[in-house]
C-alpha atoms as a PDB file:
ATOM      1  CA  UNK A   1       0.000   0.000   0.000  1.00  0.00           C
ATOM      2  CA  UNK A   2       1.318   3.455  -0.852  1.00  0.00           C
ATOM      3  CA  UNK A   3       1.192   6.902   0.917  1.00  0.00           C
ATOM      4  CA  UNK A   4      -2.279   8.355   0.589  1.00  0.00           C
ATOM      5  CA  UNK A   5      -2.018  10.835  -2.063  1.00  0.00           C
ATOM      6  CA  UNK A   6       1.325   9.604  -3.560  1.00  0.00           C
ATOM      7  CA  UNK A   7       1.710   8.156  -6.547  1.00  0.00           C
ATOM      8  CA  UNK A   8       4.427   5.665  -5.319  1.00  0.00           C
ATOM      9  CA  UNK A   9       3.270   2.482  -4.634  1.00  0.00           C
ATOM     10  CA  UNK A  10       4.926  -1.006  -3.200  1.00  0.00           C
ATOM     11  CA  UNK A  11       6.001  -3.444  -4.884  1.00  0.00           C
ATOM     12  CA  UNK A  12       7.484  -6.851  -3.668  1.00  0.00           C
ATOM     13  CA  UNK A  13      10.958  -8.080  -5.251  1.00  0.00           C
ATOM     14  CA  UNK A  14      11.668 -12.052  -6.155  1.00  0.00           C
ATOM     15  CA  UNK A  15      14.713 -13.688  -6.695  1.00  0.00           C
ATOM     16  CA  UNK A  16      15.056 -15.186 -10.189  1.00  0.00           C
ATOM     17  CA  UNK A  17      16.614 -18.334  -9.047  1.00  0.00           C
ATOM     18  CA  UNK A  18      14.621 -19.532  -6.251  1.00  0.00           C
ATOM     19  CA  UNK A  19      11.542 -17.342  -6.854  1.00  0.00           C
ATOM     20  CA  UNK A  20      11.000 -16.764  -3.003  1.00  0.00           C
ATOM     21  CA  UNK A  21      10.158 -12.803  -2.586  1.00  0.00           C
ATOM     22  CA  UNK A  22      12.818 -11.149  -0.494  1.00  0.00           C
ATOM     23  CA  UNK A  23      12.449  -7.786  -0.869  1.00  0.00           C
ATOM     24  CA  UNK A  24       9.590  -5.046  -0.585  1.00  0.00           C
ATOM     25  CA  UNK A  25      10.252  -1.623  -1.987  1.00  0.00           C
ATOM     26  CA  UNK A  26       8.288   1.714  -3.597  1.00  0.00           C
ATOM     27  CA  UNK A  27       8.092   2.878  -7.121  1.00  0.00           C
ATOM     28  CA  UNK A  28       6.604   5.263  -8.993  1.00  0.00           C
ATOM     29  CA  UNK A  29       4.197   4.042 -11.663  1.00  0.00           C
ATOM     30  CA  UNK A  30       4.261   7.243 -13.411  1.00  0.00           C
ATOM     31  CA  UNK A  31       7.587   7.426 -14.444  1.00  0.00           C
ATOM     32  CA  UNK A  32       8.471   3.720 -14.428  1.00  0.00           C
ATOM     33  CA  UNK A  33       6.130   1.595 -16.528  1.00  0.00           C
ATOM     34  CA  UNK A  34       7.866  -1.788 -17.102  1.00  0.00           C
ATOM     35  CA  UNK A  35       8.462  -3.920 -13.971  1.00  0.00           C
ATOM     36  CA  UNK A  36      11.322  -3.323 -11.832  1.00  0.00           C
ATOM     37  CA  UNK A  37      14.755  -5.111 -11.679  1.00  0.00           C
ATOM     38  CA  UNK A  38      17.576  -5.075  -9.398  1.00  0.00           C
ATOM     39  CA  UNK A  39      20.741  -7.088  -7.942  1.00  0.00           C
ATOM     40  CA  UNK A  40      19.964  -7.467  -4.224  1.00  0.00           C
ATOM     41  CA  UNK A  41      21.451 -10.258  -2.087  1.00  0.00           C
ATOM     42  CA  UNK A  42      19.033 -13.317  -1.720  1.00  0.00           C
ATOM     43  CA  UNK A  43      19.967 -14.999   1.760  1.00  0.00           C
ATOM     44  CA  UNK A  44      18.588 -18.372   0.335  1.00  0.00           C
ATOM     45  CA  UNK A  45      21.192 -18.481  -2.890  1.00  0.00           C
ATOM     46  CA  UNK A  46      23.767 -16.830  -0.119  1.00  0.00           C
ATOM     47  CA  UNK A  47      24.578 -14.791  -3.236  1.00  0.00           C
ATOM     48  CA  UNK A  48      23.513 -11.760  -5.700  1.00  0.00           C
ATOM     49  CA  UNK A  49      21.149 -12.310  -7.934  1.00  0.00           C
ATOM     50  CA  UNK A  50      18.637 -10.502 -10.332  1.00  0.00           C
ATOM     51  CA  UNK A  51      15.308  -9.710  -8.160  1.00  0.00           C
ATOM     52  CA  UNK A  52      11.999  -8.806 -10.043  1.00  0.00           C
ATOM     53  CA  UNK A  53       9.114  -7.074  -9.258  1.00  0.00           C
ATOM     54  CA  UNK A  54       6.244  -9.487  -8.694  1.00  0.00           C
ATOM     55  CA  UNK A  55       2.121  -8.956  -8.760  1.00  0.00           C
END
């Protein structure tokens, strides 16, 4: 759930090798259209890996 009256709004992260979601973050939808991908440490890999934005 985002701020009321923002247009950011949260969005959970999963790893692309085990697919269990790690990470929660914000983003704006406005200005960022295509889903969101990152390098974030998964603690189940016990490495970096590409994280995606999931529904």
């Amino acid at each position: 759930m985002g701020i009321k009256g923002k247009v950011d709004k949260m969005v959970v992260l999963a790893c692309e090798e085990c697919k269990r979601r790690n990470y929660t973050t914000t983003k704006n939808k406005k200005t960022l259209k295509e889903r969101m991908e990152l390098n974030k440490y998964c603690p189940f890999c016990k490495k970096h890996t590409a994280h995606k934005e999931t529904k």
